[in-house]
N, C-alpha and C. Protein backbone atom coordinates (compact mmCIF):
# COMPACT_ATOMS: atom_id res chain seq x y z
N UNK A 1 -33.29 -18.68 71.49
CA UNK A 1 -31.84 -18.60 71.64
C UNK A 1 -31.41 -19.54 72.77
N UNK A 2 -30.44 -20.22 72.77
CA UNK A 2 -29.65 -21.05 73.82
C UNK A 2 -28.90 -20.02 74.50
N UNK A 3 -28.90 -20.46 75.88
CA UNK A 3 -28.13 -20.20 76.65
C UNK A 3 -27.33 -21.08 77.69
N UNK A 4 -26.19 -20.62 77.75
CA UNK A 4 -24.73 -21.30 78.30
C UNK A 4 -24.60 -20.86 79.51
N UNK A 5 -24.91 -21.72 80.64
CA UNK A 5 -24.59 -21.35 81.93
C UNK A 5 -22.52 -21.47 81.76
N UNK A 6 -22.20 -19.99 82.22
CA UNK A 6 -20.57 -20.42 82.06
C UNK A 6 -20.65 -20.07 83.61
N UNK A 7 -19.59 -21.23 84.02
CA UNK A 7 -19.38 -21.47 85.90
C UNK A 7 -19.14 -20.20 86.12
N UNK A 8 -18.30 -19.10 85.45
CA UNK A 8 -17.75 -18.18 86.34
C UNK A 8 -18.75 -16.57 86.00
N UNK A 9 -19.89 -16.36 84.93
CA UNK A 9 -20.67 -15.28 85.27
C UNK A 9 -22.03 -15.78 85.55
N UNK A 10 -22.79 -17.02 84.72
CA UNK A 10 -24.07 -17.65 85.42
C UNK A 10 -24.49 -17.59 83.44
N UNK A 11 -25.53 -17.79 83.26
CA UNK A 11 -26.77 -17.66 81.84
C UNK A 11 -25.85 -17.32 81.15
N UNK A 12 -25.80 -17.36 80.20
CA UNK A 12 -25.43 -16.58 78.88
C UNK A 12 -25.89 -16.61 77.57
N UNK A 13 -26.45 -15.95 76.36
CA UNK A 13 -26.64 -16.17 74.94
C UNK A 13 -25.65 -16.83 74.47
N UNK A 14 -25.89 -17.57 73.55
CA UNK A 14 -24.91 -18.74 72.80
C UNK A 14 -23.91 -17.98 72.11
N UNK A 15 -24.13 -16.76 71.84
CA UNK A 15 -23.50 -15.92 71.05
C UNK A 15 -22.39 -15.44 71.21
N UNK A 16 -22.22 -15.68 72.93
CA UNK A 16 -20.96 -14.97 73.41
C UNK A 16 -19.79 -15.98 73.70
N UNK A 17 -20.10 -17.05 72.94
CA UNK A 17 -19.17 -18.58 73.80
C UNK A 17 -19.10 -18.75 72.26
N UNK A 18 -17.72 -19.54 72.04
CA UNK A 18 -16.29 -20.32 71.25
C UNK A 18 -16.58 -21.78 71.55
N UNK A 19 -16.73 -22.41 70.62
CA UNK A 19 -16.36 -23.81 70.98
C UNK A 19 -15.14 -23.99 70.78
N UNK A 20 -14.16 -25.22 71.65
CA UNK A 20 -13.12 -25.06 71.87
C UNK A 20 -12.85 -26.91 71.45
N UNK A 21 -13.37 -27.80 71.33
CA UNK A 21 -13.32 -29.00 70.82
C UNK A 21 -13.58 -29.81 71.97
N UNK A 22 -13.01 -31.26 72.02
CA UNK A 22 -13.30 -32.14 72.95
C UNK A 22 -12.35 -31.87 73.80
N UNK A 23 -12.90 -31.96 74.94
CA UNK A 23 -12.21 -32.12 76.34
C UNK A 23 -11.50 -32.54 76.81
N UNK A 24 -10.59 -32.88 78.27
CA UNK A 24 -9.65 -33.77 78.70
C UNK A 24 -8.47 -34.28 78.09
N UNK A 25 -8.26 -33.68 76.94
CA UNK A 25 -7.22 -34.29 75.79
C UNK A 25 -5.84 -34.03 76.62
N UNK A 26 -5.28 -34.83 77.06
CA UNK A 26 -4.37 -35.02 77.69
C UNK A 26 -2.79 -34.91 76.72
N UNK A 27 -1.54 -33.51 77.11
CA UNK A 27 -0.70 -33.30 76.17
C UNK A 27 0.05 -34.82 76.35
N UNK A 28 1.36 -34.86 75.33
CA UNK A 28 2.59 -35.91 75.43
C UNK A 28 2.88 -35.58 76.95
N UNK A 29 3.40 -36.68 77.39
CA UNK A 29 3.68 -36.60 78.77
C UNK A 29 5.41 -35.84 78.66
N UNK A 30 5.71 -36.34 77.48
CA UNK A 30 7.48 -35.79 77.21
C UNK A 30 7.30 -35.38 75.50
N UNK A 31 7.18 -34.21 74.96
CA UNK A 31 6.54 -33.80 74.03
C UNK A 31 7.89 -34.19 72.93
N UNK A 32 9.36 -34.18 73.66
CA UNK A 32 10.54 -34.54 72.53
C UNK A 32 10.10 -35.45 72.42
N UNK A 33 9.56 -36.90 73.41
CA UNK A 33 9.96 -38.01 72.77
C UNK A 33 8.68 -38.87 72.29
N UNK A 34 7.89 -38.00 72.14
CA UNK A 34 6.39 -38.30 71.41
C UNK A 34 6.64 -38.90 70.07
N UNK A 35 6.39 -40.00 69.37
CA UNK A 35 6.73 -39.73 68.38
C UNK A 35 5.58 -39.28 67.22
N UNK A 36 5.89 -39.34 65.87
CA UNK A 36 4.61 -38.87 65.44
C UNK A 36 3.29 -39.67 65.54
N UNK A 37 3.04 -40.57 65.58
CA UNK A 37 1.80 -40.85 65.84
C UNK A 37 1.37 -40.49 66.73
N UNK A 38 1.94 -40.59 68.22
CA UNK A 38 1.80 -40.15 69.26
C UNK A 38 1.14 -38.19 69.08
N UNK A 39 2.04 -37.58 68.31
CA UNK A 39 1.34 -36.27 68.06
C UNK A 39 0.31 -36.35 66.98
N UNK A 40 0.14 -36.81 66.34
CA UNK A 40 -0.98 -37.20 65.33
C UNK A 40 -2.59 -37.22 65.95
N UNK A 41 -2.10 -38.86 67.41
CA UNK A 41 -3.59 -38.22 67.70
C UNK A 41 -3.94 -37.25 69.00
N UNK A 42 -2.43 -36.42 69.23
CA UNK A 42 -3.19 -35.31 70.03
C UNK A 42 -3.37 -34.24 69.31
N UNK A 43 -2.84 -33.99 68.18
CA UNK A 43 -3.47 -32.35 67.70
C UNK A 43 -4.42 -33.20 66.69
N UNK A 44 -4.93 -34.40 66.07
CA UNK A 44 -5.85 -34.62 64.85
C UNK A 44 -7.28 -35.54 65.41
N UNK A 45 -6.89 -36.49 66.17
CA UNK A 45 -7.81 -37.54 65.94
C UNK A 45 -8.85 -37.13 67.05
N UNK A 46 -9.99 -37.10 67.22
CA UNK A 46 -11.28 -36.31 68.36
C UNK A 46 -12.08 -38.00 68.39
N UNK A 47 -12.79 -37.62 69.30
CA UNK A 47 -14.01 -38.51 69.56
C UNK A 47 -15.38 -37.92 68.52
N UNK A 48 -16.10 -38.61 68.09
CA UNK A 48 -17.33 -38.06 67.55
C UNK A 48 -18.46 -38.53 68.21
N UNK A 49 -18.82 -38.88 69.12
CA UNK A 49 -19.67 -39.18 70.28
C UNK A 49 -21.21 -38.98 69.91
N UNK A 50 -21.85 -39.41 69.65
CA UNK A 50 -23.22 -38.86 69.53
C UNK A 50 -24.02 -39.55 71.28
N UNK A 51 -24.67 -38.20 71.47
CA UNK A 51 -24.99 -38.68 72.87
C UNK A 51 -24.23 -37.59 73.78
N UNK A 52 -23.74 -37.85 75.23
CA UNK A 52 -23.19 -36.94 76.29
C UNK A 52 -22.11 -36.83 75.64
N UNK A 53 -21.28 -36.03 75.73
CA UNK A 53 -19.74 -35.54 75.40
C UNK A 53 -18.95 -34.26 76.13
N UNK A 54 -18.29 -34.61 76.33
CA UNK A 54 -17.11 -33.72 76.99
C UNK A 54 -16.50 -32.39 76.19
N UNK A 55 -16.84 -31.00 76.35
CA UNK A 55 -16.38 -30.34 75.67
C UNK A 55 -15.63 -29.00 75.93
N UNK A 56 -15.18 -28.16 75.50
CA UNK A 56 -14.44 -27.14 76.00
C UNK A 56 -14.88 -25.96 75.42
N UNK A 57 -15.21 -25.30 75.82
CA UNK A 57 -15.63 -23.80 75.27
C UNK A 57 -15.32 -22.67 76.03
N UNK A 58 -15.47 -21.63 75.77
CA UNK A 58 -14.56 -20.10 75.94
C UNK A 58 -15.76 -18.90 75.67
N UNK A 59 -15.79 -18.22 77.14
CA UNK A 59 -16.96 -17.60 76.69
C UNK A 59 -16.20 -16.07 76.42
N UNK A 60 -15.83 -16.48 75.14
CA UNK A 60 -15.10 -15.00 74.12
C UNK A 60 -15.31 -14.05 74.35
N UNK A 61 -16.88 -13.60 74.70
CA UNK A 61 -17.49 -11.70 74.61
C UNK A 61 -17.90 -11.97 75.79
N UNK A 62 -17.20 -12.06 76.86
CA UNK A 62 -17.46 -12.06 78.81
C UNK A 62 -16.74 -12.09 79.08
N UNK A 63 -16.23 -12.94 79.93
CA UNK A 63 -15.02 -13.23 81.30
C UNK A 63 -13.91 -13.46 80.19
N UNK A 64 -13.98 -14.01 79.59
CA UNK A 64 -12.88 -14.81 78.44
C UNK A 64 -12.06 -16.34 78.88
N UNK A 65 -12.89 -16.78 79.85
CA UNK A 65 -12.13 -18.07 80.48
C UNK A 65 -12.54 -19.32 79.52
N UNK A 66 -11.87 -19.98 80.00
CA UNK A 66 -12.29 -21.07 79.35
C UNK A 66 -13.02 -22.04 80.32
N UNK A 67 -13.80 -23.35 79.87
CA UNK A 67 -14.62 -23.94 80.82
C UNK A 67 -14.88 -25.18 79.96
N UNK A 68 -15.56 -26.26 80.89
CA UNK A 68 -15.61 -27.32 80.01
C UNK A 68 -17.02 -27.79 80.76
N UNK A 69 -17.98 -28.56 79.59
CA UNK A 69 -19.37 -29.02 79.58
C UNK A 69 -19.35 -30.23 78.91
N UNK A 70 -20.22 -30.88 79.45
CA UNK A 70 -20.99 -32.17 78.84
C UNK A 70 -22.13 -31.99 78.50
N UNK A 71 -22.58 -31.82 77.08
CA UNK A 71 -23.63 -31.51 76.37
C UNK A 71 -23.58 -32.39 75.36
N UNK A 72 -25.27 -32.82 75.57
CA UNK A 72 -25.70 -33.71 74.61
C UNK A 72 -25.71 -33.18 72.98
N UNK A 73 -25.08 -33.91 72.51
CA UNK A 73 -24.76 -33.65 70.77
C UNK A 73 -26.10 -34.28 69.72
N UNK A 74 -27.15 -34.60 70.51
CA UNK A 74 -28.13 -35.18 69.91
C UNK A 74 -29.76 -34.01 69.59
N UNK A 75 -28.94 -32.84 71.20
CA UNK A 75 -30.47 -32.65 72.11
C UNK A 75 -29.97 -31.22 71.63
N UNK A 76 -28.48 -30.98 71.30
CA UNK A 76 -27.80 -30.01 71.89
C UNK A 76 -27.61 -29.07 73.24
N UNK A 77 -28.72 -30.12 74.18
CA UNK A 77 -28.99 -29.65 75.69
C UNK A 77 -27.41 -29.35 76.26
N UNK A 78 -27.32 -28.73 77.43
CA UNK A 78 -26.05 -28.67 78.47
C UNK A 78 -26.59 -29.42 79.44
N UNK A 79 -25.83 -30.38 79.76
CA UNK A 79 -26.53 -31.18 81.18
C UNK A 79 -25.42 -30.43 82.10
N UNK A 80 -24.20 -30.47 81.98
CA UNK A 80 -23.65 -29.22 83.56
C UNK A 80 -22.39 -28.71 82.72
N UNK A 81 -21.87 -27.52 83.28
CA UNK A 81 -20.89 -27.07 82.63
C UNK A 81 -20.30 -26.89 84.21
N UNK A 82 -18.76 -27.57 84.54
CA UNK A 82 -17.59 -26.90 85.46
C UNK A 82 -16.40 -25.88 84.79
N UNK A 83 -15.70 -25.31 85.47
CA UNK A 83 -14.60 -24.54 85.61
C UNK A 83 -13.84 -25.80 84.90
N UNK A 84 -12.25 -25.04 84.24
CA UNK A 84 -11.62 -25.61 83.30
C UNK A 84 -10.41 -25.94 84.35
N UNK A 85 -9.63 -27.21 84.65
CA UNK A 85 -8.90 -27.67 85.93
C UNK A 85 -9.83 -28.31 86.67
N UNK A 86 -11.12 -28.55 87.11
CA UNK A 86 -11.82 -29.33 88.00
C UNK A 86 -12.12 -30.43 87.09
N UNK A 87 -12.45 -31.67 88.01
CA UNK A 87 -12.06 -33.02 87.79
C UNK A 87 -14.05 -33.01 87.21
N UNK A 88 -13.78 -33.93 86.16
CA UNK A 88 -15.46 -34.30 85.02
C UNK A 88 -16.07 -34.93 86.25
N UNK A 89 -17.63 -34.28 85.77
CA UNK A 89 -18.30 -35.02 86.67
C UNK A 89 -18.38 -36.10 86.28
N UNK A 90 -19.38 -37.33 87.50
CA UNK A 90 -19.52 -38.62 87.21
C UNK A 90 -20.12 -38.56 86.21
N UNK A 91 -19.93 -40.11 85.31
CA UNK A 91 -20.56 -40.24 84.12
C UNK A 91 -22.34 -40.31 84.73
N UNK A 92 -23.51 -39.63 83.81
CA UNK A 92 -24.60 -40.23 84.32
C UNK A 92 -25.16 -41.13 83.07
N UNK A 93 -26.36 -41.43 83.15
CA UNK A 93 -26.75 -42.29 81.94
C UNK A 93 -27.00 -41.51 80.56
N UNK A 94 -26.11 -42.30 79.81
CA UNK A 94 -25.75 -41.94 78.64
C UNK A 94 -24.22 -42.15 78.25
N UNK A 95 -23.93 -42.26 78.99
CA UNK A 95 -21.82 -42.84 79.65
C UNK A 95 -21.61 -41.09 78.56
N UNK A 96 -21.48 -39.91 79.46
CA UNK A 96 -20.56 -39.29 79.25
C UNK A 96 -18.98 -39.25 79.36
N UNK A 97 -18.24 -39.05 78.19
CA UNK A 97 -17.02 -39.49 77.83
C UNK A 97 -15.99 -38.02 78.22
């Protein structure tokens, strides 16, 4: 079984965490005057990254927070998971996105 270090209880079974999609997705800065493409690729278009990636997950059956990790999509390893509002760590090798 995998386990999910989530920042705010420590270990966890995979079982109890939501994936929540890619990370950092930044809203319309002025959501009236977005136009549609502009909303197109914030609710549709994702990165498909193979390698490090930026992601968001929710550990559903615990704390219920949300949190964001860079986990390899190759290894399915977690290389670090922070709190959701703290700034991505540095990229290391592999250029996490």
């Amino acid at each position: 079984m995998l386990l999910i270090e989530c920042p705010y209880c420590g270990p966890r079974p995979e079982l109890e965490f939501a994936y929540g999609g890619q990370a950092h997705i930044a809203r319309p800065a002025d959501p009236s005057k977005a136009s549609d493409q502009e909303w197109l690729e914030f609710l549709y278009l994702r990165d498909n990254t193979r390698g490090l990636f930026a992601e968001r997950w929710r550990h559903a059956r615990g704390c219920g927070r949300f949190f964001n990790a860079i986990r390899d999509t190759t290894t399915d390893h977690f290389v670090v998971t922070y709190k959701a509002g703290e700034a991505r760590p540095a990229p290391t090798a592999g250029g996490a996105r």
